[in-house]
N, C-alpha and C. Protein backbone atom coordinates (compact mmCIF):
# COMPACT_ATOMS: atom_id res chain seq x y z
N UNK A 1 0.80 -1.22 0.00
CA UNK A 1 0.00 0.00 0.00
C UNK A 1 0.82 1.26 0.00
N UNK A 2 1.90 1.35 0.20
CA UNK A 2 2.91 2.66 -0.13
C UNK A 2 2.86 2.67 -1.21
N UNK A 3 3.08 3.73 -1.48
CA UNK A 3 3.24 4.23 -3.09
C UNK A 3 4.61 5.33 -3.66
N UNK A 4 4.87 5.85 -2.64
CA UNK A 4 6.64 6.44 -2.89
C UNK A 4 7.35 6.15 -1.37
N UNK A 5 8.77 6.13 -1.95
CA UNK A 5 9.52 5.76 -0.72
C UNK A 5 10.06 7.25 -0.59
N UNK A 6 10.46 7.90 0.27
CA UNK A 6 11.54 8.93 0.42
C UNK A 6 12.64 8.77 0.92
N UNK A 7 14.15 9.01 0.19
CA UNK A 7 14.95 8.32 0.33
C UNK A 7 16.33 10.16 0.51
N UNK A 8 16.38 10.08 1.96
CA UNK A 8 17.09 11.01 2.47
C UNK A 8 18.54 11.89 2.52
N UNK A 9 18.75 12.14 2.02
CA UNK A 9 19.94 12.36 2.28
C UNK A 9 20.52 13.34 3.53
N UNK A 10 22.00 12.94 3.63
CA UNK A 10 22.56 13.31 4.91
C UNK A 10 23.82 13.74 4.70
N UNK A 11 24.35 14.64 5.95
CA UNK A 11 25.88 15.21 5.75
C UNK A 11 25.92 15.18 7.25
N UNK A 12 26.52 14.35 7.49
CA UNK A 12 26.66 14.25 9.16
C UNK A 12 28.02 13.74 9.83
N UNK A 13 28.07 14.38 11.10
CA UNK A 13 29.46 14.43 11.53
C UNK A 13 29.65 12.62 12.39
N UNK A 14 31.53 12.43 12.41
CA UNK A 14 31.22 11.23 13.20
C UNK A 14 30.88 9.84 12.97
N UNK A 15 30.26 9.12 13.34
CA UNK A 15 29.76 7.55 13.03
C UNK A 15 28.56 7.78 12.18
N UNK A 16 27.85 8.82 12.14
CA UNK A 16 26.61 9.03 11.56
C UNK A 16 26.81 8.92 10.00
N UNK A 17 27.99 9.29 9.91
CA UNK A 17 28.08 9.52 8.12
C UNK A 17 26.79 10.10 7.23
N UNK A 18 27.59 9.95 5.96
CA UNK A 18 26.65 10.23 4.99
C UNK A 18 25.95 9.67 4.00
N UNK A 19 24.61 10.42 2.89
CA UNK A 19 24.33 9.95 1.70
C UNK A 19 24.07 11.29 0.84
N UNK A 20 25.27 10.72 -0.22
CA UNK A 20 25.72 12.03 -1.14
C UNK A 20 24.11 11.96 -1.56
N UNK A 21 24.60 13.56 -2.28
CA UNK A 21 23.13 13.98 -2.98
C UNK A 21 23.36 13.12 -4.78
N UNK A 22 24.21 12.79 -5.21
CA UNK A 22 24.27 12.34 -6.23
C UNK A 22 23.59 10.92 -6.39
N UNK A 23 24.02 10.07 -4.77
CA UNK A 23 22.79 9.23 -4.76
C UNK A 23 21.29 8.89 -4.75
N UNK A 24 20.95 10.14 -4.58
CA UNK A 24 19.80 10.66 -4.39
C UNK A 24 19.34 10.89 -6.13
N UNK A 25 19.78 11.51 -6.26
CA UNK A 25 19.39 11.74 -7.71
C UNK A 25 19.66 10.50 -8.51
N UNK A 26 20.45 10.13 -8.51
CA UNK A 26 20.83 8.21 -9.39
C UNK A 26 19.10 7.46 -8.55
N UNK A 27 19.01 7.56 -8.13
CA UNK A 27 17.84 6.62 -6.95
C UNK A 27 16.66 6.97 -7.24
N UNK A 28 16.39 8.59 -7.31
CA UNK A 28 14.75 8.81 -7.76
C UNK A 28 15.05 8.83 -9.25
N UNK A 29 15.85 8.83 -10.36
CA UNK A 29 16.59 8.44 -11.68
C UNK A 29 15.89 7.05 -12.26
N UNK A 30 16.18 6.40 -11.25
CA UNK A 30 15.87 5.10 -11.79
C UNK A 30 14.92 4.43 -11.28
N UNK A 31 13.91 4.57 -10.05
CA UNK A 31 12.90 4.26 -9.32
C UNK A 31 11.74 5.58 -9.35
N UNK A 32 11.79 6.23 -10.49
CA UNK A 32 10.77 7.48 -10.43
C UNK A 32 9.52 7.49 -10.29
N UNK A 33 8.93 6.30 -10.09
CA UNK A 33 7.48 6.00 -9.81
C UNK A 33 7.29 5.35 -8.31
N UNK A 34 8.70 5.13 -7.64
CA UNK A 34 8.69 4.43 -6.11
C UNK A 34 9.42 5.47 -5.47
N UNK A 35 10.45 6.39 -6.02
CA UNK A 35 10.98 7.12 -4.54
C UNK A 35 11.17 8.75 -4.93
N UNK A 36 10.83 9.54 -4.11
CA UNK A 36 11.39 10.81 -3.99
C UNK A 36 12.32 10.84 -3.41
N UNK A 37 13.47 12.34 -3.53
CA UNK A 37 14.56 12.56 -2.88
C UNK A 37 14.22 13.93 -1.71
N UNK A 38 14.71 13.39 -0.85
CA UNK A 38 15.21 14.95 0.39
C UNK A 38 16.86 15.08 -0.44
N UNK A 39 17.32 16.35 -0.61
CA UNK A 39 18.73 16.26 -0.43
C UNK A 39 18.94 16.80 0.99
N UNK A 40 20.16 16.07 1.01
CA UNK A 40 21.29 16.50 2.08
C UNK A 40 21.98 17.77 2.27
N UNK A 41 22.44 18.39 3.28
CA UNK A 41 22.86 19.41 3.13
C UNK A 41 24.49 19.46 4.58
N UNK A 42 25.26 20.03 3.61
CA UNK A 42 26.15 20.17 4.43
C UNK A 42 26.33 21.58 5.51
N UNK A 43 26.40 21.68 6.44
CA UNK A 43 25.93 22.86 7.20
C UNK A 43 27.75 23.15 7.68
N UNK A 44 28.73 22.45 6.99
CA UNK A 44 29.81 23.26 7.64
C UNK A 44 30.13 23.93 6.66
N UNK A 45 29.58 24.22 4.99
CA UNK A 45 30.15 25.13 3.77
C UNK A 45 28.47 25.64 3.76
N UNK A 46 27.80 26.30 4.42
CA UNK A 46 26.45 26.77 3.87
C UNK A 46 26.42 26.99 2.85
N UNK A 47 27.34 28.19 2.46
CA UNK A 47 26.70 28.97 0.79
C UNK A 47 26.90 27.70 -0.21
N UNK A 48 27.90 27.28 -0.44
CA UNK A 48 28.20 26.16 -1.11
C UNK A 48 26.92 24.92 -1.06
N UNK A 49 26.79 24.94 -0.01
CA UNK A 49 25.44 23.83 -0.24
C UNK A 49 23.91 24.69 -0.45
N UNK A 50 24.15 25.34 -0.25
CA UNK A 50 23.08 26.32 -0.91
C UNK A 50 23.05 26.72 -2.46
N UNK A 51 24.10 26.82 -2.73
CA UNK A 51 24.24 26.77 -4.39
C UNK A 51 23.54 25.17 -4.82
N UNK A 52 24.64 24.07 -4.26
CA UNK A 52 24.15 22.83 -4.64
C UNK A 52 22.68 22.80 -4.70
N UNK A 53 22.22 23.20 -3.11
CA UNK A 53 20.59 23.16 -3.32
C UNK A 53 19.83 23.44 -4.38
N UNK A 54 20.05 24.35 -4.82
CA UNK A 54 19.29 25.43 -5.77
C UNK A 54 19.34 24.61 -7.03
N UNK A 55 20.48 24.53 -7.55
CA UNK A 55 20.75 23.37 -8.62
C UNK A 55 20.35 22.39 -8.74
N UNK A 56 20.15 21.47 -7.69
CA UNK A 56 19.57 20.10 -7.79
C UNK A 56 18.15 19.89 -7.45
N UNK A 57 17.35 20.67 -6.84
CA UNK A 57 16.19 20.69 -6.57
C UNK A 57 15.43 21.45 -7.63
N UNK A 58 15.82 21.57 -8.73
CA UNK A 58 15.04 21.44 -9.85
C UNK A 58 14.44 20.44 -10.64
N UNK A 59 14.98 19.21 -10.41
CA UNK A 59 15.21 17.75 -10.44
C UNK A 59 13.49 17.63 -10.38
N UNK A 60 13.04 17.02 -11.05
CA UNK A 60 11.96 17.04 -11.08
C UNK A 60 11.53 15.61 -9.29
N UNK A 61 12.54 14.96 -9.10
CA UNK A 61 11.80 13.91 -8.05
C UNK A 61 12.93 14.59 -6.56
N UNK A 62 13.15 15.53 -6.84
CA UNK A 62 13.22 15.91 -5.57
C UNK A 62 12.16 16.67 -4.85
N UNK A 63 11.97 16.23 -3.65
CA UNK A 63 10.34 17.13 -2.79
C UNK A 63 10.64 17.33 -1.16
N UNK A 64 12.31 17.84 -1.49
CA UNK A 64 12.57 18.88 -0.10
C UNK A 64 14.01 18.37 0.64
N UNK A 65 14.44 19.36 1.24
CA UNK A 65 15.42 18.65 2.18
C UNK A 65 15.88 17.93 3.02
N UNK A 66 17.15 18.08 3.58
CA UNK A 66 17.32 17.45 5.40
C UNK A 66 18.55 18.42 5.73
N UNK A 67 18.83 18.17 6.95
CA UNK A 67 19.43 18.99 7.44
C UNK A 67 19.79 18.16 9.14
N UNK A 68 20.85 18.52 9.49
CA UNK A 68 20.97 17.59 10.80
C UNK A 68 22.27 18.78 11.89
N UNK A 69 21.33 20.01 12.20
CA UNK A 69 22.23 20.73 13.06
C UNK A 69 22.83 20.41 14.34
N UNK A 70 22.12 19.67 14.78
CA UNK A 70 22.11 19.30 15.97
C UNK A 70 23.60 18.46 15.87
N UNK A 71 23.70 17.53 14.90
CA UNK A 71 24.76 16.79 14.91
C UNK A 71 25.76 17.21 13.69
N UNK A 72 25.73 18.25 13.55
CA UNK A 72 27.16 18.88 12.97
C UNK A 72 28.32 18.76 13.51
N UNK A 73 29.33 19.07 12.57
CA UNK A 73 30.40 18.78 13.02
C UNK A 73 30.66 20.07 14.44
N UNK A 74 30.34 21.20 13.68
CA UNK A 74 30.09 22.23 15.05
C UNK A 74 28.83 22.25 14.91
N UNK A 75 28.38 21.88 16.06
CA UNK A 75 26.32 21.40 16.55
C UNK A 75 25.97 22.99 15.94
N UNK A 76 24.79 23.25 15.73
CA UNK A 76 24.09 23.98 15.71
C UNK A 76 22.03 24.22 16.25
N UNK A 77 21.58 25.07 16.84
CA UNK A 77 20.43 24.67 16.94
C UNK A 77 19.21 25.11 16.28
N UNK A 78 18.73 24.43 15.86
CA UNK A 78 17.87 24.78 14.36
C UNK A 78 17.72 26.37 14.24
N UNK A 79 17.39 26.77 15.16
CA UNK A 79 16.81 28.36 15.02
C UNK A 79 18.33 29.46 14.33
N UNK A 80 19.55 28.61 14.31
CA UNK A 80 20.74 29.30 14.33
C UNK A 80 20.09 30.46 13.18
N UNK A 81 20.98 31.43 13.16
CA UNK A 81 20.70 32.39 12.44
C UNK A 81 21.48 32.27 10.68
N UNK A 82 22.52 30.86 11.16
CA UNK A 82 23.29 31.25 9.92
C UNK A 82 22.54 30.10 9.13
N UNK A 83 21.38 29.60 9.33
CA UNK A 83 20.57 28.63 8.72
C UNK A 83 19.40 29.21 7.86
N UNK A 84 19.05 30.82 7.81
CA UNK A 84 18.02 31.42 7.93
C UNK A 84 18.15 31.54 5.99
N UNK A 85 19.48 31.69 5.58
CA UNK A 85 19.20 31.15 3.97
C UNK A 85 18.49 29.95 3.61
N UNK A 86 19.16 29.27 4.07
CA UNK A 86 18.22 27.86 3.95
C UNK A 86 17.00 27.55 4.12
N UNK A 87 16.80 28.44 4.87
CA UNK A 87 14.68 27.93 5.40
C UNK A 87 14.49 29.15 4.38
N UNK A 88 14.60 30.07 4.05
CA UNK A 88 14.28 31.41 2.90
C UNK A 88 14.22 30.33 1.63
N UNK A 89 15.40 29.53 1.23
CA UNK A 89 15.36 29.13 -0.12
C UNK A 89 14.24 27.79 -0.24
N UNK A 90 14.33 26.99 1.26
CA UNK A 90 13.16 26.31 0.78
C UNK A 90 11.98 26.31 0.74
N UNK A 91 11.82 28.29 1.52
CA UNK A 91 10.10 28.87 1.31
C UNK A 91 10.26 29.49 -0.36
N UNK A 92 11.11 29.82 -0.65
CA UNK A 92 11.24 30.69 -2.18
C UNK A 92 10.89 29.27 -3.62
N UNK A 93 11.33 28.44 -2.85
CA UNK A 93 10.74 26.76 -3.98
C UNK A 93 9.75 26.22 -3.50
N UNK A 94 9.05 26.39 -2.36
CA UNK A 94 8.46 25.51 -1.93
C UNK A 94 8.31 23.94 -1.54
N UNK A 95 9.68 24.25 -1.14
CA UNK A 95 10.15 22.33 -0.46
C UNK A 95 10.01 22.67 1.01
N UNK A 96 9.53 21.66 1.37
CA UNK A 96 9.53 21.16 2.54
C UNK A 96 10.70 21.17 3.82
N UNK A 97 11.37 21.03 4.68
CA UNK A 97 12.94 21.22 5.53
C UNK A 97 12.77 19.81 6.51
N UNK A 98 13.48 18.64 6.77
CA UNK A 98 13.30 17.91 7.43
C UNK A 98 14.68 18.25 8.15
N UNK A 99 14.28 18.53 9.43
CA UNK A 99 15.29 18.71 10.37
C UNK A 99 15.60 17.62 11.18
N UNK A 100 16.29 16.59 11.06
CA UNK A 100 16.41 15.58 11.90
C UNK A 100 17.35 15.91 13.05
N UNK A 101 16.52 15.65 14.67
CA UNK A 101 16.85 16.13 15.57
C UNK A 101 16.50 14.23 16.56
N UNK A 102 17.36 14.07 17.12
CA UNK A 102 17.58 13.40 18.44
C UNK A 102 18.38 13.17 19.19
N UNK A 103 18.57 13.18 20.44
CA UNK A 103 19.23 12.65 21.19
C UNK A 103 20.52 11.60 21.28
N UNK A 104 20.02 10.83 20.62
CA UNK A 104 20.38 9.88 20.01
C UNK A 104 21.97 9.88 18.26
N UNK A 105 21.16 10.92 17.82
CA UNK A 105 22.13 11.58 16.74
C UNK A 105 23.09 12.40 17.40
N UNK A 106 22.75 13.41 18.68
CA UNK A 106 23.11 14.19 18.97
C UNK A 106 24.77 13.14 19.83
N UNK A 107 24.43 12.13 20.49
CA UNK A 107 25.56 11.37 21.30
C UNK A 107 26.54 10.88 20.39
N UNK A 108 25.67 10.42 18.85
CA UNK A 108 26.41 9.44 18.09
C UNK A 108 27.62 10.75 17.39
N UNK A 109 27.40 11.79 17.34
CA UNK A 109 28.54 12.97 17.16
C UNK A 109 29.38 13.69 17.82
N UNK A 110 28.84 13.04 18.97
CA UNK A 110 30.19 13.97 20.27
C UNK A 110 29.54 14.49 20.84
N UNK A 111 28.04 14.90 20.97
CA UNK A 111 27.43 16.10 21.59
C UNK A 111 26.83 16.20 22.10
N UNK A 112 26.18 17.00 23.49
CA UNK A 112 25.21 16.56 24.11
C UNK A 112 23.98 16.79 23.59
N UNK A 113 22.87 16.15 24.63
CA UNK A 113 21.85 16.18 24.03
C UNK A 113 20.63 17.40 23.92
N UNK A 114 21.15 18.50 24.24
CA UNK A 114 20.88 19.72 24.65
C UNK A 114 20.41 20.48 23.06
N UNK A 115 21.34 19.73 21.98
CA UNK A 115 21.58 20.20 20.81
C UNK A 115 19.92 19.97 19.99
N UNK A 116 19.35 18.82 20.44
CA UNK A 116 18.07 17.98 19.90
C UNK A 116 16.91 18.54 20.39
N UNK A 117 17.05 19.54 21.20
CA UNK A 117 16.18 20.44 21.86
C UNK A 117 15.06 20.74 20.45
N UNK A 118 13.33 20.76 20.64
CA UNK A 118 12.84 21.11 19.59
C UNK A 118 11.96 22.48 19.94
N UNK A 119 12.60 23.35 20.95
CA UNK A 119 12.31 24.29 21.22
C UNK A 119 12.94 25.68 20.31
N UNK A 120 14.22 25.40 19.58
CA UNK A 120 14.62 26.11 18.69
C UNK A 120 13.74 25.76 17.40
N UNK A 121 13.25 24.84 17.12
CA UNK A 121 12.25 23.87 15.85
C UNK A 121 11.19 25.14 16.02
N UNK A 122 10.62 25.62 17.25
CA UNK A 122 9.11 26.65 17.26
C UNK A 122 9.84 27.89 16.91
N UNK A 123 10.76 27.91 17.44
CA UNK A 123 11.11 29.56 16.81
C UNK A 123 11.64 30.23 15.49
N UNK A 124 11.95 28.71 14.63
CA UNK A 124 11.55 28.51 13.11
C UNK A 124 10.22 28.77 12.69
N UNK A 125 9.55 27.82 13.15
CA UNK A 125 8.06 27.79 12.79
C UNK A 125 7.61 29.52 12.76
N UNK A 126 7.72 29.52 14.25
CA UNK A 126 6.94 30.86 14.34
C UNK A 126 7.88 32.04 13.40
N UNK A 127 9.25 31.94 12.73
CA UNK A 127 9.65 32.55 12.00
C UNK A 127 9.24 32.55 10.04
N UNK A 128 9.19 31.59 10.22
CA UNK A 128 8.69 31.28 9.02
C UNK A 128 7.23 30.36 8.94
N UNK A 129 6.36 30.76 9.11
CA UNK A 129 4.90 30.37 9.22
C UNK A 129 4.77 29.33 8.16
N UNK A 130 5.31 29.67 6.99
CA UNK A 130 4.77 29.14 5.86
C UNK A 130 5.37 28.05 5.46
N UNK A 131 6.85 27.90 6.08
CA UNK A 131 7.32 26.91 5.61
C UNK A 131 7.28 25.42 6.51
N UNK A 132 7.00 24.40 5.68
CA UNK A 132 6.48 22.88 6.29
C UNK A 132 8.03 22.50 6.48
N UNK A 133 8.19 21.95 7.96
CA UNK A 133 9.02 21.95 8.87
C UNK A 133 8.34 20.36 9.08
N UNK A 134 9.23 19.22 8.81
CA UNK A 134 9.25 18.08 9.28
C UNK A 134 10.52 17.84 10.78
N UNK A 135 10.00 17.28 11.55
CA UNK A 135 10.92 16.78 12.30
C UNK A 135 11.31 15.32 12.34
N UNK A 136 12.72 15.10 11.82
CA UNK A 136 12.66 13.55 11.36
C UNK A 136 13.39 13.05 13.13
N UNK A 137 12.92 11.73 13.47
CA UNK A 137 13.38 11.37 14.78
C UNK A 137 12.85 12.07 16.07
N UNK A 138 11.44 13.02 14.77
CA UNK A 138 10.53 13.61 15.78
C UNK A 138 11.34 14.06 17.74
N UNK A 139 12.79 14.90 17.59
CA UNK A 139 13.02 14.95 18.44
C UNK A 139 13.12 14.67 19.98
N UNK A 140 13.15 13.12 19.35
CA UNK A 140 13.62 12.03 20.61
C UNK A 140 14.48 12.40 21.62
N UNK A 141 15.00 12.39 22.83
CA UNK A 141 13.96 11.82 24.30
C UNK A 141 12.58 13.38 24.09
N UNK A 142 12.85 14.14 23.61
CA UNK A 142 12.11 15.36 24.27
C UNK A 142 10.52 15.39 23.69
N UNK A 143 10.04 13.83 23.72
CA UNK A 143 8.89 13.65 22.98
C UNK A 143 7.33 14.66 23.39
N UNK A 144 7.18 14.99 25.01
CA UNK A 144 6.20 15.81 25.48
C UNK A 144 6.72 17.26 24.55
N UNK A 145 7.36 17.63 24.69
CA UNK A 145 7.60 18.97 24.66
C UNK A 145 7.77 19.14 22.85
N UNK A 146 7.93 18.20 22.20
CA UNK A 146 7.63 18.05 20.55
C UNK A 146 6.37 17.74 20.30
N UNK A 147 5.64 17.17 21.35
CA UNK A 147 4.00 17.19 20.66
C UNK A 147 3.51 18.34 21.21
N UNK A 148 4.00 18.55 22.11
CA UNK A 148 3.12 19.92 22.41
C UNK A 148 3.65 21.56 21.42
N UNK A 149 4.72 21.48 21.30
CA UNK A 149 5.03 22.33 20.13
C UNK A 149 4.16 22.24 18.45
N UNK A 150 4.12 20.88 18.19
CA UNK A 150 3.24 21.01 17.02
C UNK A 150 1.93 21.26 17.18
N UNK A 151 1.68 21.15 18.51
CA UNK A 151 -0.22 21.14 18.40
C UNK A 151 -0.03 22.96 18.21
N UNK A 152 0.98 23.39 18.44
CA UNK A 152 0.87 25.03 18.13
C UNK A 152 0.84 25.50 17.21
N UNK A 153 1.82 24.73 16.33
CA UNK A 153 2.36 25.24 15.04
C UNK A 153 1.95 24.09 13.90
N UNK A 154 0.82 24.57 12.84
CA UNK A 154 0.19 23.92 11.75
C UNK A 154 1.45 23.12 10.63
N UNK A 155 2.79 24.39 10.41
CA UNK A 155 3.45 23.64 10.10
C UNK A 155 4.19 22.86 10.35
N UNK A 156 4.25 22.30 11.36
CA UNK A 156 5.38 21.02 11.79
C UNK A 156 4.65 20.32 11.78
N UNK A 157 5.59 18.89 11.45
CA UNK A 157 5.22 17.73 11.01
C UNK A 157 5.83 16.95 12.00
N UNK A 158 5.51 15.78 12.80
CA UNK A 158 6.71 14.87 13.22
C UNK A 158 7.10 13.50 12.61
N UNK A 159 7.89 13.08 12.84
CA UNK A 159 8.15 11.29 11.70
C UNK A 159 8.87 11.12 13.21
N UNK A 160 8.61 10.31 14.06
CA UNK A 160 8.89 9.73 15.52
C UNK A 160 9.50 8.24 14.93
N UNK A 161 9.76 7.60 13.60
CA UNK A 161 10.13 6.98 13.12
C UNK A 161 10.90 5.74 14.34
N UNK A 162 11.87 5.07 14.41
CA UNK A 162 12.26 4.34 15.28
C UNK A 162 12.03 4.43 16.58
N UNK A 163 11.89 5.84 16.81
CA UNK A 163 11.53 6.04 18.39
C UNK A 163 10.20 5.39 18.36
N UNK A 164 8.97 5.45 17.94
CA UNK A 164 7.79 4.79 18.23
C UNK A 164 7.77 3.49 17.61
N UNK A 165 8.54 2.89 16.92
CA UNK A 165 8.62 1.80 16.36
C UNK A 165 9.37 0.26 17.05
N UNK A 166 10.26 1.06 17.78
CA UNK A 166 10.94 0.25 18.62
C UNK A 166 10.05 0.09 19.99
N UNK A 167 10.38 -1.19 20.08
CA UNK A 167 9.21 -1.78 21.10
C UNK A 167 9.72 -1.42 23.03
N UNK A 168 9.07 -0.69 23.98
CA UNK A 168 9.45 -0.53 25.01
C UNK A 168 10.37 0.72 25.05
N UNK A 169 10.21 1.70 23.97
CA UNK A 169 11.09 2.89 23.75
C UNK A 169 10.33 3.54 24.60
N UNK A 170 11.14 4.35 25.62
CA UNK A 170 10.81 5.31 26.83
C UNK A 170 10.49 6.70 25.69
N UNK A 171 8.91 7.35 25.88
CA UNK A 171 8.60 8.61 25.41
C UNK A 171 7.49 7.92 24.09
N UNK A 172 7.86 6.98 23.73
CA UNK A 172 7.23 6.61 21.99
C UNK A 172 5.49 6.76 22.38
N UNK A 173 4.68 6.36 23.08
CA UNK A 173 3.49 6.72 23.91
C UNK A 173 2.71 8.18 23.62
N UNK A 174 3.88 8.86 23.68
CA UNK A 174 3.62 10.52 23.86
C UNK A 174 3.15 10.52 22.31
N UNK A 175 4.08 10.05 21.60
CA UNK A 175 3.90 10.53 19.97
C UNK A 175 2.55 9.85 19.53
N UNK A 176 2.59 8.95 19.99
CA UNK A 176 1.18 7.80 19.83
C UNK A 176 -0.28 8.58 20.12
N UNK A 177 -0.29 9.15 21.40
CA UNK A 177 -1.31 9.66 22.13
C UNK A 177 -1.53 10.83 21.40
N UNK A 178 -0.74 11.93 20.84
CA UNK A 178 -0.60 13.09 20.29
C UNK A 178 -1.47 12.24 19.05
N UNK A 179 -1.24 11.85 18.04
CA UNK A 179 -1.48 11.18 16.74
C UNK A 179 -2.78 10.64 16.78
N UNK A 180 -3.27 10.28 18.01
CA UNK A 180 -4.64 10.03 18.22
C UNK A 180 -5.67 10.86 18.55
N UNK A 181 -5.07 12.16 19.44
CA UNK A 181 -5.64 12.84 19.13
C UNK A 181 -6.09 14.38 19.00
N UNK A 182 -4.85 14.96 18.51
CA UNK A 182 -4.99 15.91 17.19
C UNK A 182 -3.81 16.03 16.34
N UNK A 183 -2.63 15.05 16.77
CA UNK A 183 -1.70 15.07 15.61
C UNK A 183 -1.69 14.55 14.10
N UNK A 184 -2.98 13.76 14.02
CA UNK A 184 -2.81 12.61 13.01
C UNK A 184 -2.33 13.04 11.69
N UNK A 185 -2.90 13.94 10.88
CA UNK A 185 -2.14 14.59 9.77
C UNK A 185 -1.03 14.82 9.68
N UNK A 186 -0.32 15.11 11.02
CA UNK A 186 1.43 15.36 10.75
C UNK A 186 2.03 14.46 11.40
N UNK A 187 1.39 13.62 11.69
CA UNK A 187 2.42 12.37 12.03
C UNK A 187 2.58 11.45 11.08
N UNK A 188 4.34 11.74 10.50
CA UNK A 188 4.27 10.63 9.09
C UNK A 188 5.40 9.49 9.59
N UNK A 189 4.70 8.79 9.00
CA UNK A 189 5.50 7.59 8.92
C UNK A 189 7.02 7.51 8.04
N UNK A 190 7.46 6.33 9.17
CA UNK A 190 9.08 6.63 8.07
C UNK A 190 10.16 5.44 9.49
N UNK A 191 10.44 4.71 8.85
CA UNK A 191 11.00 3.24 9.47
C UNK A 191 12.75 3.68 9.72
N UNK A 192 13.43 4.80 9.36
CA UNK A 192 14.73 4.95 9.62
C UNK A 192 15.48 3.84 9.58
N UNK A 193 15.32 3.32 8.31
CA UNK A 193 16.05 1.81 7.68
C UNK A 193 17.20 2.32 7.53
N UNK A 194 18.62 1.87 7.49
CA UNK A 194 18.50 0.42 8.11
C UNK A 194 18.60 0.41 9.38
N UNK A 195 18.18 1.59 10.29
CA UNK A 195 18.71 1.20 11.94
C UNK A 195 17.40 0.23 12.22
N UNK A 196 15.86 0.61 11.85
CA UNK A 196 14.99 -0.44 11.89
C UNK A 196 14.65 -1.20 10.67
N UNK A 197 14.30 -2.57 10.71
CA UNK A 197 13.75 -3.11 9.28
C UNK A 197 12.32 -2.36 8.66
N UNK A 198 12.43 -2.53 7.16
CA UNK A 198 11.63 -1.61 6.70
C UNK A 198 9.84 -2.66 7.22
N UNK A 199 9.93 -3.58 7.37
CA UNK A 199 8.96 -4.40 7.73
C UNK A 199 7.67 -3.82 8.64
């Protein structure tokens, strides 16, 4: 019953590694009826990946970004100011911004978990109203304080992806309960393969 996969890309510091944007484009290239692309974005050359952006998201199967401040090589927290091209260029195209934020990302880079905070995520929102703000890893442990931020803000989205998927995950409940009842539209699904099976 799926009908496109979205297939992410990343620029991340550490064990986290990456997936070039060229894979991305080879991938929705040859699967153009099963997958869209997020590109990746590197946040330690902004302008430079901002050029890239611009260029490749003309691509007809690309339908928005990612972005992973939190676990930069120097952390950043979404609201940073030197990010504010980036959320401009993907309100000026109309793509989407998946900010993947957790705890979890945040350790696997050196950093604490202070960085995964999705309290900088509202002061996007409320900066840019218009632009659809996914949170990928739906900002794991800080699951109360991420559902209660979206019930504010129309544009955020959460994808709680492995955190609610994994069985006996401390917080996954919160995202559940939210989704039942008034998150359901922005709670998207998304299996964070391969850390979980796509099953």
């Amino acid at each position: 019953g799926v009908t496109y996969g979205v297939v992410m890309g990343r620029s991340s510091f550490g064990e986290l590694g990456g997936v070039g944007n060229s894979a991305i484009i080879n991938t929705v290239e040859k699967w153009p009826k099963r997958f869209v692309g997020f590109l990746g974005t590197d946040l330690s050359h902004i302008p430079e990946a901002i050029a890239e952006l611009r260029d490749l998201s003309r691509h007809p199967g690309i339908r928005g970004i990612s972005i992973e401040p939190g676990s930069a090589e120097t952390p950043m927290l979404s609201d940073d100011r030197k990010l504010d091209p980036m959320y401009e260029l993907c309100g000026e195209l109309n793509l989407p911004v998946s900010i993947s934020l957790s705890g979890l990302l945040s350790l696997l880079a050196g950093h604490d978990i202070s960085w995964s905070s999705p309290i900088p995520v509202q002061r996007v929102a409320m900066r840019y109203p218009k632009l659809k703000i996914i949170v990928s890893h739906a900002s794991w442990p800080w699951s109360e304080q991420m559902v209660a931020i979206a019930l504010g803000h129309e544009n955020i989205y959460v994808s709680p992806d492995l955190y609610s998927a994994t069985r006996s995950m401390p917080g996954a409940r919160n995202y559940v309960d939210a989704a039942n009842l008034y998150l359901g539209k922005r709670t998207l699904f998304g299996t964070a393969y391969p850390t979980r099976p796509l099953d």
